[in-house]
Protein backbone atom coordinates (compact mmCIF):
# COMPACT_ATOMS: atom_id res chain seq x y z
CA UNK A 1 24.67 -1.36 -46.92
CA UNK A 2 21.58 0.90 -45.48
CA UNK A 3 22.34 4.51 -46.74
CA UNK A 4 20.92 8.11 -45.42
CA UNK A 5 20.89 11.02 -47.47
CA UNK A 6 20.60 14.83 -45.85
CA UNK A 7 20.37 17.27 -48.47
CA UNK A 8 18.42 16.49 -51.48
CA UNK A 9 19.85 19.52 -53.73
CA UNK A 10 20.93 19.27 -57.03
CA UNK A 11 23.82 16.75 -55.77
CA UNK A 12 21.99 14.77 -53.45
CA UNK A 13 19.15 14.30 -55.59
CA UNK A 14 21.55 12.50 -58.39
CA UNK A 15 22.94 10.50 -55.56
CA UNK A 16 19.57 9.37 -54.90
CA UNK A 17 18.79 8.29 -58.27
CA UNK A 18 22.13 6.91 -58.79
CA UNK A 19 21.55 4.71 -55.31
CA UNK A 20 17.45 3.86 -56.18
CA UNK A 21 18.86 1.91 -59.22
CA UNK A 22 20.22 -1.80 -59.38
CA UNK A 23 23.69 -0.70 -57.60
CA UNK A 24 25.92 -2.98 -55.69
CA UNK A 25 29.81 -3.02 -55.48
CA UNK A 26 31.71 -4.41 -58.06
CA UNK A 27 34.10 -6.54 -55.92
CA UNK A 28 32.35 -7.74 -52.98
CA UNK A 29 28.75 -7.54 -54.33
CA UNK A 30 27.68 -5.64 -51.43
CA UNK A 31 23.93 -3.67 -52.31
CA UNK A 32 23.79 0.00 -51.69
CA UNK A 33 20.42 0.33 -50.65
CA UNK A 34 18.98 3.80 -49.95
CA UNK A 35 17.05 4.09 -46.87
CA UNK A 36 16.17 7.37 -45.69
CA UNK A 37 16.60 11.36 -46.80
CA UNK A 38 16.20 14.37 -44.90
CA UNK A 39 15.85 17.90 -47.04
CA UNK A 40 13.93 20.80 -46.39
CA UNK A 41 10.62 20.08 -48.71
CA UNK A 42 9.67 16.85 -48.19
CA UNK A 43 7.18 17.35 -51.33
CA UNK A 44 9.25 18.53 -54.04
CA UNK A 45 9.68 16.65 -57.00
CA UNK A 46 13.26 15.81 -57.35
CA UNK A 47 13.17 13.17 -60.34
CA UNK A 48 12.98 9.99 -57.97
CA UNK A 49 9.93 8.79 -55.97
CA UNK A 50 9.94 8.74 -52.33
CA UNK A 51 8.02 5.82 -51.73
CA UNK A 52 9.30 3.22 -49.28
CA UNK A 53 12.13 6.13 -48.28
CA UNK A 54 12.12 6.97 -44.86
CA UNK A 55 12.05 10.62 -44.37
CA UNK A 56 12.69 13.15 -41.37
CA UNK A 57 13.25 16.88 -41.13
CA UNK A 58 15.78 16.86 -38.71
CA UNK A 59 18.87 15.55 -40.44
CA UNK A 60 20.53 14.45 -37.19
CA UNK A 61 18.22 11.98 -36.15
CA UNK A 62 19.09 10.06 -39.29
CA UNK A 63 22.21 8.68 -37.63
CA UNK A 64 20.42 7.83 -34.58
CA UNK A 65 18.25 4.95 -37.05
CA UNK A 66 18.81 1.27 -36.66
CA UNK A 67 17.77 0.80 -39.98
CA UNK A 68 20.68 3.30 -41.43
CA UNK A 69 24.46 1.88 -41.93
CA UNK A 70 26.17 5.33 -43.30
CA UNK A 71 25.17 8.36 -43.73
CA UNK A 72 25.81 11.09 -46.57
CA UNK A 73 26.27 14.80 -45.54
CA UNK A 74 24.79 17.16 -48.55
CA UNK A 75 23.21 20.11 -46.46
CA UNK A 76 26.59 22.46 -47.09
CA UNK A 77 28.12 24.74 -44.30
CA UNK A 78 30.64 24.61 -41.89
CA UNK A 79 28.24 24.20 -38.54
CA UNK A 80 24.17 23.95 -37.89
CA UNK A 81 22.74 20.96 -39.28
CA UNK A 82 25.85 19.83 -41.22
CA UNK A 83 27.98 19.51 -38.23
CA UNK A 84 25.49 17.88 -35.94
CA UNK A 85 24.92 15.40 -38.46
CA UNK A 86 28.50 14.66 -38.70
CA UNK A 87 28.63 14.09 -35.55
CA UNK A 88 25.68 12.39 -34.15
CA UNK A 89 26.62 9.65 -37.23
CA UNK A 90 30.15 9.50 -35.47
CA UNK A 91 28.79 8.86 -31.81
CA UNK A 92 26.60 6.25 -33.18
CA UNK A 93 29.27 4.74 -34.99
CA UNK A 94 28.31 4.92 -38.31
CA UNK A 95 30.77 5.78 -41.12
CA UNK A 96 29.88 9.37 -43.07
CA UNK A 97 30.61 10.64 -46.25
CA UNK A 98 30.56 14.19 -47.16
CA UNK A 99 31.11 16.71 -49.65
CA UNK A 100 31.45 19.67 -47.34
CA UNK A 101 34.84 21.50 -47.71
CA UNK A 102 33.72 24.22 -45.47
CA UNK A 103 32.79 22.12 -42.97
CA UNK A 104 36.20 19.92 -43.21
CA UNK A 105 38.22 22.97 -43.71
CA UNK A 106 36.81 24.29 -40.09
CA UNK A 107 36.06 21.20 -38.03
CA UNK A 108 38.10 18.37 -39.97
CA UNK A 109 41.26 17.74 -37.95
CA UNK A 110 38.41 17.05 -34.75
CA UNK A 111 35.85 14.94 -36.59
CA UNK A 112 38.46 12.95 -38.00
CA UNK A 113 39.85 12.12 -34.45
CA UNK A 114 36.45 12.03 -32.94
CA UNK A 115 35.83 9.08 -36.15
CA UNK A 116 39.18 7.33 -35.15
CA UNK A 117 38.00 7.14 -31.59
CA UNK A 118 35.07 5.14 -32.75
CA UNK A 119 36.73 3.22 -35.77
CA UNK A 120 34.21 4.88 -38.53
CA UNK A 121 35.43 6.31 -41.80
CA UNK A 122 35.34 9.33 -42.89
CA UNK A 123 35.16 10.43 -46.28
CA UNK A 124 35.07 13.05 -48.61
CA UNK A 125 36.44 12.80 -51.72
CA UNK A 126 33.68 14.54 -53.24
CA UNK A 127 35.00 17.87 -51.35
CA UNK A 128 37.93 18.90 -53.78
CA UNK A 129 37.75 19.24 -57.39
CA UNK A 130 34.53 16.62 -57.61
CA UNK A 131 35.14 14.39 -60.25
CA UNK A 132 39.13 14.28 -60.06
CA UNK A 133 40.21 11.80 -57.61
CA UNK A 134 43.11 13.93 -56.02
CA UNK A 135 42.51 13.11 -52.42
CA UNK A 136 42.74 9.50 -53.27
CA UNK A 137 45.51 10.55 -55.48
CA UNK A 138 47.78 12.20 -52.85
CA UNK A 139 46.43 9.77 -50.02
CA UNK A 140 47.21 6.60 -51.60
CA UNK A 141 48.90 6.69 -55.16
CA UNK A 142 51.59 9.04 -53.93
CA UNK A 143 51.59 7.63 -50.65
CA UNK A 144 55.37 6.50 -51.04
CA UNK A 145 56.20 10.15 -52.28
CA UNK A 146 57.69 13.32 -50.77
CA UNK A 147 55.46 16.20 -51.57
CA UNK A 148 57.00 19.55 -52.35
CA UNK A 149 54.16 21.66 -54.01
CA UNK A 150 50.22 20.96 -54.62
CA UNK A 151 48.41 23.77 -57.14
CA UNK A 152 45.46 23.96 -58.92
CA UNK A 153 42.27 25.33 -60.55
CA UNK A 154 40.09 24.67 -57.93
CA UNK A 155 37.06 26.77 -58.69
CA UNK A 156 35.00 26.30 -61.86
CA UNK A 157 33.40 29.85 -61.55
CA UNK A 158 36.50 31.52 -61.60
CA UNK A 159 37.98 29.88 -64.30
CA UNK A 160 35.00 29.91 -66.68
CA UNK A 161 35.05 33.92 -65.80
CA UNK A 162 38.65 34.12 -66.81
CA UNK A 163 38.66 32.01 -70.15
CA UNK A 164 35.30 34.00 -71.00
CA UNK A 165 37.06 37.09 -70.27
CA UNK A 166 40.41 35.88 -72.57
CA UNK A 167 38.24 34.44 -75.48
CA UNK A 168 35.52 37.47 -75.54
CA UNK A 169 37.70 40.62 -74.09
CA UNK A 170 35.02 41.50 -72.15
CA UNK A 171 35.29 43.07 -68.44
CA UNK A 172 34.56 40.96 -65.66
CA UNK A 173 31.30 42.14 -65.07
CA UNK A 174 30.23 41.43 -67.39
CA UNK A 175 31.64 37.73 -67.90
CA UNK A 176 29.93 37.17 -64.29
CA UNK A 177 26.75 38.56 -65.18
CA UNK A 178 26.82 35.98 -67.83
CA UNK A 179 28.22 33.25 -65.60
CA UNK A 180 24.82 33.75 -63.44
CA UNK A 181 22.64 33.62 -65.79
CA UNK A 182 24.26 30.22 -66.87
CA UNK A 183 24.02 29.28 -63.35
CA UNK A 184 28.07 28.53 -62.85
CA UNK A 185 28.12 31.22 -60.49
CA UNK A 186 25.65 32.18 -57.26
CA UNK A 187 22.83 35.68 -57.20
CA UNK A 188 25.72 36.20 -54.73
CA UNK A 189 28.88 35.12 -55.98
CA UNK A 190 30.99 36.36 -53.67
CA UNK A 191 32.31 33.00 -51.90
CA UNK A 192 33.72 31.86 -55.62
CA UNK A 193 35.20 35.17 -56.67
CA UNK A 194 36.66 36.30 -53.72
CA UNK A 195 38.85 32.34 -53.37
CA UNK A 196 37.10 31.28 -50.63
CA UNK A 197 35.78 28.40 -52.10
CA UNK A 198 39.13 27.55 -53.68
CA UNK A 199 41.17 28.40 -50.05
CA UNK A 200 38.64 25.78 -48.25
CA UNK A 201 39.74 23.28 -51.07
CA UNK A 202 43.27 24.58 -50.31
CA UNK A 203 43.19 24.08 -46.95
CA UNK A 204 42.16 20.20 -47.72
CA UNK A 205 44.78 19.20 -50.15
CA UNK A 206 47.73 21.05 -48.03
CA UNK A 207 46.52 18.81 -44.84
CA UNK A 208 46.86 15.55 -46.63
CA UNK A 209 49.87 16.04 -48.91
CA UNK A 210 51.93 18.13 -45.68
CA UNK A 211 50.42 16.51 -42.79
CA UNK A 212 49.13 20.06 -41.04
CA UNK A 213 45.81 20.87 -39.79
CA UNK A 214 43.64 22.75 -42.00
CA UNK A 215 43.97 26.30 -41.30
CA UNK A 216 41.72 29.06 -43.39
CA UNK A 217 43.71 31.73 -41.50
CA UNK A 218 47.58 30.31 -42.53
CA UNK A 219 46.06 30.67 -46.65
CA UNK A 220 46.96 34.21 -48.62
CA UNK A 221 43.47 34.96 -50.10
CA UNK A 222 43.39 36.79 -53.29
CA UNK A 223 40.04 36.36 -55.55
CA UNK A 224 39.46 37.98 -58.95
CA UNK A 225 37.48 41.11 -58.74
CA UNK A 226 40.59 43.08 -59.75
CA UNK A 227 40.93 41.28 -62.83
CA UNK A 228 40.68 43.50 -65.82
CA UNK A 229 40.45 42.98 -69.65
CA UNK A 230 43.50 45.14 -69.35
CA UNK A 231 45.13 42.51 -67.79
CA UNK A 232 44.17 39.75 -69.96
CA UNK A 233 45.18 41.61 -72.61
CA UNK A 234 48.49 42.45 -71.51
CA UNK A 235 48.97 38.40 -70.03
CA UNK A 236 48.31 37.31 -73.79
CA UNK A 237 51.19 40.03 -74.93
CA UNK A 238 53.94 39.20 -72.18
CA UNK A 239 52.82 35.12 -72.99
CA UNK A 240 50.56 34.24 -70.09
CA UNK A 241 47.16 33.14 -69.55
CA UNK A 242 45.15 34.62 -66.30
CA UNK A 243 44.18 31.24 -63.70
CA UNK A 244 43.60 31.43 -60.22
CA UNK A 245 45.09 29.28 -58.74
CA UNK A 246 45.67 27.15 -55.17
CA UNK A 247 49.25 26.75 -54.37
CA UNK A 248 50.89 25.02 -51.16
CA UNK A 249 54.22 24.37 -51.63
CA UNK A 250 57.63 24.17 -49.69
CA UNK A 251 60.44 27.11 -50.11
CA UNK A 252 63.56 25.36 -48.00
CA UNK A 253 61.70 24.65 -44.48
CA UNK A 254 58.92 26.80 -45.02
CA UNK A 255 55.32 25.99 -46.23
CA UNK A 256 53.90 28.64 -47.93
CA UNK A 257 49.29 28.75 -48.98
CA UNK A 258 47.89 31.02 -51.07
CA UNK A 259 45.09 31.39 -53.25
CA UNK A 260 45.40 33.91 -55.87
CA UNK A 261 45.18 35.61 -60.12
CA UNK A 262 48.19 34.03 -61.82
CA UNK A 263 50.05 34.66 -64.82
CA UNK A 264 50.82 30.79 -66.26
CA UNK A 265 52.22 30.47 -69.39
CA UNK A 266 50.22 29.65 -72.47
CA UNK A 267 51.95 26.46 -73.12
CA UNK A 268 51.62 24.88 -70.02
CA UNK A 269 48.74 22.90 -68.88
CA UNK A 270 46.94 24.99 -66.41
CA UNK A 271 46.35 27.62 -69.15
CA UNK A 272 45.06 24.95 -71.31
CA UNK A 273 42.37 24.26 -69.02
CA UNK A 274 39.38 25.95 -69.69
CA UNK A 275 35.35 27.05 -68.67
CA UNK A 276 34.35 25.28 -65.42
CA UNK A 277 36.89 22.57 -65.15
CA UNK A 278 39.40 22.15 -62.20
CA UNK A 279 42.88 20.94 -62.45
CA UNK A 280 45.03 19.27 -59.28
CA UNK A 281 48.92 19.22 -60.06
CA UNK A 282 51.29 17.59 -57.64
CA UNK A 283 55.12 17.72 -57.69
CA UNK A 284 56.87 14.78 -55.49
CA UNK A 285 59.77 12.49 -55.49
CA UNK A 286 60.36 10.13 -57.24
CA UNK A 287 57.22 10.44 -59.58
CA UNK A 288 57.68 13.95 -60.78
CA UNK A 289 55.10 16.01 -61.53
CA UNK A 290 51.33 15.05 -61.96
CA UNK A 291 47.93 16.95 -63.24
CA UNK A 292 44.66 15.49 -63.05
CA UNK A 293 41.92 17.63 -65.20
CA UNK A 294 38.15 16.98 -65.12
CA UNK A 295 34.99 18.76 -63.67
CA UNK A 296 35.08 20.17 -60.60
CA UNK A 297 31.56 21.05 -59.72
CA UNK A 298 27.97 19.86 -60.63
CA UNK A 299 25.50 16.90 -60.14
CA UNK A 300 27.25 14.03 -61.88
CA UNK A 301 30.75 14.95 -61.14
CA UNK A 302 30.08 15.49 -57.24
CA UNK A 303 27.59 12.29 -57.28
CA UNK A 304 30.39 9.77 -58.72
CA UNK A 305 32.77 10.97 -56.16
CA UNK A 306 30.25 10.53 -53.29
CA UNK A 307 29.08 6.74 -54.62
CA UNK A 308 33.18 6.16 -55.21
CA UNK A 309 33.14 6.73 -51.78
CA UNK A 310 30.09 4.36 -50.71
CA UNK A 311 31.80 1.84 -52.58
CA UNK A 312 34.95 1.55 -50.36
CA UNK A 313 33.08 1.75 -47.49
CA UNK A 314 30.81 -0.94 -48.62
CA UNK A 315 34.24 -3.15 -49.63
CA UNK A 316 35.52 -2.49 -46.02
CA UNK A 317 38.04 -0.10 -48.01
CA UNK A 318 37.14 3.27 -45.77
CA UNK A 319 39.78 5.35 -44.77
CA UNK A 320 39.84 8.58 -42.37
CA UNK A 321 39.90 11.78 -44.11
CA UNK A 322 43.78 12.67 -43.70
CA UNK A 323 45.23 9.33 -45.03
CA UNK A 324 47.33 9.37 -41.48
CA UNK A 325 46.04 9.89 -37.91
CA UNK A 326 44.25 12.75 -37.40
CA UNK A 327 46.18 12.95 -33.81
CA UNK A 328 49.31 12.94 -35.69
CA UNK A 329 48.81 16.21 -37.87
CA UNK A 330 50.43 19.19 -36.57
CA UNK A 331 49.59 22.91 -36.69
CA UNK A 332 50.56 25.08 -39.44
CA UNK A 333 53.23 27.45 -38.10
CA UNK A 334 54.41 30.56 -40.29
CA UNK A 335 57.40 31.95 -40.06
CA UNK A 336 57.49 35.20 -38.67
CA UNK A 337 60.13 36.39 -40.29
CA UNK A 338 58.91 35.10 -43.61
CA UNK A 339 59.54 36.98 -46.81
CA UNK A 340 56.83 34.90 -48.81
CA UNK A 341 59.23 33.25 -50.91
CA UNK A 342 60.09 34.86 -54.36
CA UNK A 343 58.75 35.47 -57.58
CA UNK A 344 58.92 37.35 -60.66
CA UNK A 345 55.18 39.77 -60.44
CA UNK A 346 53.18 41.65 -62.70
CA UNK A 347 51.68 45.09 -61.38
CA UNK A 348 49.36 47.43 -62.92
CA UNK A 349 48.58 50.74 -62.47
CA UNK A 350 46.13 53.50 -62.83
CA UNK A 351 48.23 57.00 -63.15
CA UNK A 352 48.19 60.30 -64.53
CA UNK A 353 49.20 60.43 -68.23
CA UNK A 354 51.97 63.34 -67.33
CA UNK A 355 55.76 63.33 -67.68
CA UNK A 356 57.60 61.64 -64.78
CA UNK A 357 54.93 59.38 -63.72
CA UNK A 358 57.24 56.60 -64.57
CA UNK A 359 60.73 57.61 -63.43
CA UNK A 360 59.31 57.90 -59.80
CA UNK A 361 57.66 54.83 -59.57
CA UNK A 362 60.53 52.70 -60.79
CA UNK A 363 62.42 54.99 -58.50
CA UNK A 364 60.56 53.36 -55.51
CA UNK A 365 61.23 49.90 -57.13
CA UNK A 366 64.74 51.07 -57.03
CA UNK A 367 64.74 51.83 -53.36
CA UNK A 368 63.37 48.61 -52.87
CA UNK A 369 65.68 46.76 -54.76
CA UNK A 370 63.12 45.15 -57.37
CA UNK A 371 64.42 44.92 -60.57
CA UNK A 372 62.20 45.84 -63.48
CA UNK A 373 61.70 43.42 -66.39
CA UNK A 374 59.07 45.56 -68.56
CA UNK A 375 57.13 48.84 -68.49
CA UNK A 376 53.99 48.70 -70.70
CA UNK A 377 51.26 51.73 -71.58
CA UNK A 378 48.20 51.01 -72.87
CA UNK A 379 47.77 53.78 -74.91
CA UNK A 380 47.02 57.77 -74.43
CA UNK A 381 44.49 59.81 -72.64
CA UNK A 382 42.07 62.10 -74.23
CA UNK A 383 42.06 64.40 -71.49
CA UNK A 384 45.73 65.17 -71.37
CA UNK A 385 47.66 65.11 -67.99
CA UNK A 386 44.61 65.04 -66.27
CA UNK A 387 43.46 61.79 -67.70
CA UNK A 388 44.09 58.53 -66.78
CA UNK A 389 45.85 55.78 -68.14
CA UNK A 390 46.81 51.56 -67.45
CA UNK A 391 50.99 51.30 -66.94
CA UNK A 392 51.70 47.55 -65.95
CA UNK A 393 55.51 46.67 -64.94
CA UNK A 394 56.82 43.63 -64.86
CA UNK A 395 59.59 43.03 -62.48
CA UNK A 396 62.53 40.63 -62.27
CA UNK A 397 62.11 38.14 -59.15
CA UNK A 398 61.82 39.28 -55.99
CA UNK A 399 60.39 38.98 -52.21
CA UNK A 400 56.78 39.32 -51.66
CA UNK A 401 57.39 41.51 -48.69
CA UNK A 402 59.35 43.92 -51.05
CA UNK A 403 56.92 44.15 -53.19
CA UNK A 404 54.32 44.86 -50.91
CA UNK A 405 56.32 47.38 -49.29
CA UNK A 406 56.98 48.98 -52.81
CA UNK A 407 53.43 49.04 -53.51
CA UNK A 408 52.47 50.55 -50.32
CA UNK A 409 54.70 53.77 -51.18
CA UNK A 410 54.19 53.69 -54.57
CA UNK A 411 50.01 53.91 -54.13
CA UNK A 412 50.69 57.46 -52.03
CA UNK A 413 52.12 59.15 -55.13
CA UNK A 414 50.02 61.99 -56.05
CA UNK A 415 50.20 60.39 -59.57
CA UNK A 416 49.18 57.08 -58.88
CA UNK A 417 45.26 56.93 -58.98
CA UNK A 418 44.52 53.88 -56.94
CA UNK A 419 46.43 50.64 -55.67
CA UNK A 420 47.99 48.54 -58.06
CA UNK A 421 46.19 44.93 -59.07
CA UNK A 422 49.41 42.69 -58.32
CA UNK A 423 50.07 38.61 -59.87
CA UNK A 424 52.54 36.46 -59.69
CA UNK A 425 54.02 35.54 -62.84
CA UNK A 426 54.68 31.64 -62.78
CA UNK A 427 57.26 30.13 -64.32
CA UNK A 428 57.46 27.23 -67.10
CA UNK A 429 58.04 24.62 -64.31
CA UNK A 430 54.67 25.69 -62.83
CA UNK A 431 51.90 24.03 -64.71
């Protein structure tokens, strides 16, 4: 099988070297023979040597070769070059693996009908948690299973930022200053911190395992910013460890995405799950629960689940994207009058150290009908009532439209400083 390569970063150059060595499927002793590349420096020395390797600049016209059986999408984004690749490859009928999540997050449920139409597969396993096989996991393994609830640690940046944070006590900054230096996260690291990395991953897993299109908008989106070494250090008193974490799950007939800072408890596996790795953990019937743990970013990771995917196509194995018709997923519909399932959460707060700061913020809790769990204070201020100091609550479970509405008060006191960083506090059935 002829392969084309567009993108020759640090993942598409190891698929490159991977593919210019002896390499052939096991099974049906098919070659994997590597063809042509397209990248933006057609000198740079990526490790491999170029002779004999057709090269163009315009990644699209490396679907439109005779010469080229399937092509591999490695440029990254969710339109320009990516997307006409992807698509020219699916008009010509060639099959096209990718490990874009942005760009199958955005444009997925419509390339993989547009690749049904012309019998191609579509692949990207490589997309999600790179070297854990959880699409092929929920797509096949748990085919026969009903799916209730998919979570996980689905970004490596975030997670090495939090265990730094928990083993050091340092403050975030200072954790992600160290992260880019170590290159784990980007000069601008937004797209990790913030979830949207781990929401496009989201978006993916909840659109295989629930049958819905994937939808960016239907995800909560909370990233770690807010994350303090206050609140590690109050998660390791109450228990907890700090993860963010992907969660799509079913509360009665309602599906429920979000990406956000949770509390998990030490002794469960999630917490146990440390640096860059990534962790997928599905609950189903009849199987029961099961987490997959490996790395979730970086050249060799990424490259094995891009060649995995070569293979099957090679075999005659390749599936579209969704494990089920593209034309039979169905639009994510929230509930409008959806209380966002419950929870027990963990709030902290910046207030005045003066008497009666308390009483009237549990008073709003009150009025809201949250029940509090535990009040902790992080010590005094040195500047009396006019100084500041951390008060986290934890409350008993409730609504997160309560809550919200709790907060939204409670952040207009004159006492309270600024608005409170909220989690959810899992329980010992989550992870």
């Amino acid at each position: 099988m002829r392969i084309a390569i567009a993108g020759l970063g640090t993942v598409g150059a190891e698929v490159a070297r991977q593919l210019l060595t002896p390499h052939q499927h096991p099974a049906s002793g098919t070659a994997l023979e590597l063809v042509g590349v397209s990248a933006r420096d057609a000198g740079r020395d990526r490790g491999f040597s170029m002779d004999g390797i057709a090269f163009t600049p315009d990644a699209a016209d490396l679907a439109a070769r005779d010469d080229v059986d399937c092509v591999v999408e490695l440029i990254g984004g969710d339109s320009g070059p990516a997307l006409d690749l992807v698509e020219s490859a699916i008009a010509h009928g060639k099959p096209v693996v990718t490990a874009n999540k942005a760009l199958l997050s955005r444009h997925g449920a419509r390339l993989a009908r547009d690749a049904e139409a012309a019998n191609v597969a579509l692949m990207a396993e490589a997309s999600v948690a790179g070297g854990i096989p959880c699409l092929k996991m929920l797509r096949e393994g748990l085919a026969a299973n009903r799916t209730s609830r998919v979570s996980g640690i689905l970004n490596g940046t975030c997670n090495f930022i939090l265990t730094e944070m928990t083993r050091t006590g340092r403050d975030f900054d200072d954790v992600l200053a160290e992260a880019q230096d170590l290159g784990y996260a980007e000069a601008d690291p937004g797209f990790d911190i913030d979830g949207i990395d781990a929401a496009h991953k989201l978006s993916l897993l909840a659109a295989i395992a629930f049958g819905i299109e994937p939808d960016l908008d239907a995800i909560s989106i909370s990233g770690i910013r807010s994350v303090s070494a206050v609140d590690i250090a109050c998660a390791g008193d109450l228990g907890y460890a700090i993860r963010l974490l992907g969660i799509a799950g079913r509360t009665g007939d309602e599906l429920l995405l979000s990406v956000q800072p949770t509390m998990v408890p030490q002794s469960s596996q999630l917490a146990k799950v440390d640096g860059p790795l990534n962790a997928v953990s599905v609950d189903a019937d009849p199987v029961g629960t099961i987490t997959a743990i490996g790395p979730g970013a970086g050249a060799g990771a990424t490259a094995s689940a891009v060649l995995a995917d070569l293979h099957e196509i090679a075999d005659g194995r390749g599936v579209n994207f969704f494990g089920q018709p593209a034309t039979a997923l169905t639009a994510f519909k929230k509930n409008a009058n959806s209380q966002g399932g419950t929870a027990r959460f963990y709030m902290r707060l910046g207030v005045y150290d003066r008497p009666g700061v308390l009483a009237d913020i549990t008073a709003v809790l009150r009025d809201h009908r949250i029940s509090v769990e535990s009040i902790l204070q992080h010590g005094r201020s040195d500047d009396g009532e006019n100084g500041s100091v951390p008060v986290v609550i934890t409350t008993h479970e409730t609504t997160a439209t309560a809550l919200n509405e709790a907060v939204d008060e409670i952040t207009r006191l004159d006492t309270v400083l600024s608005k409170p960083t909220i989690m959810v506090i899992a329980d010992a059935n989550d992870g």
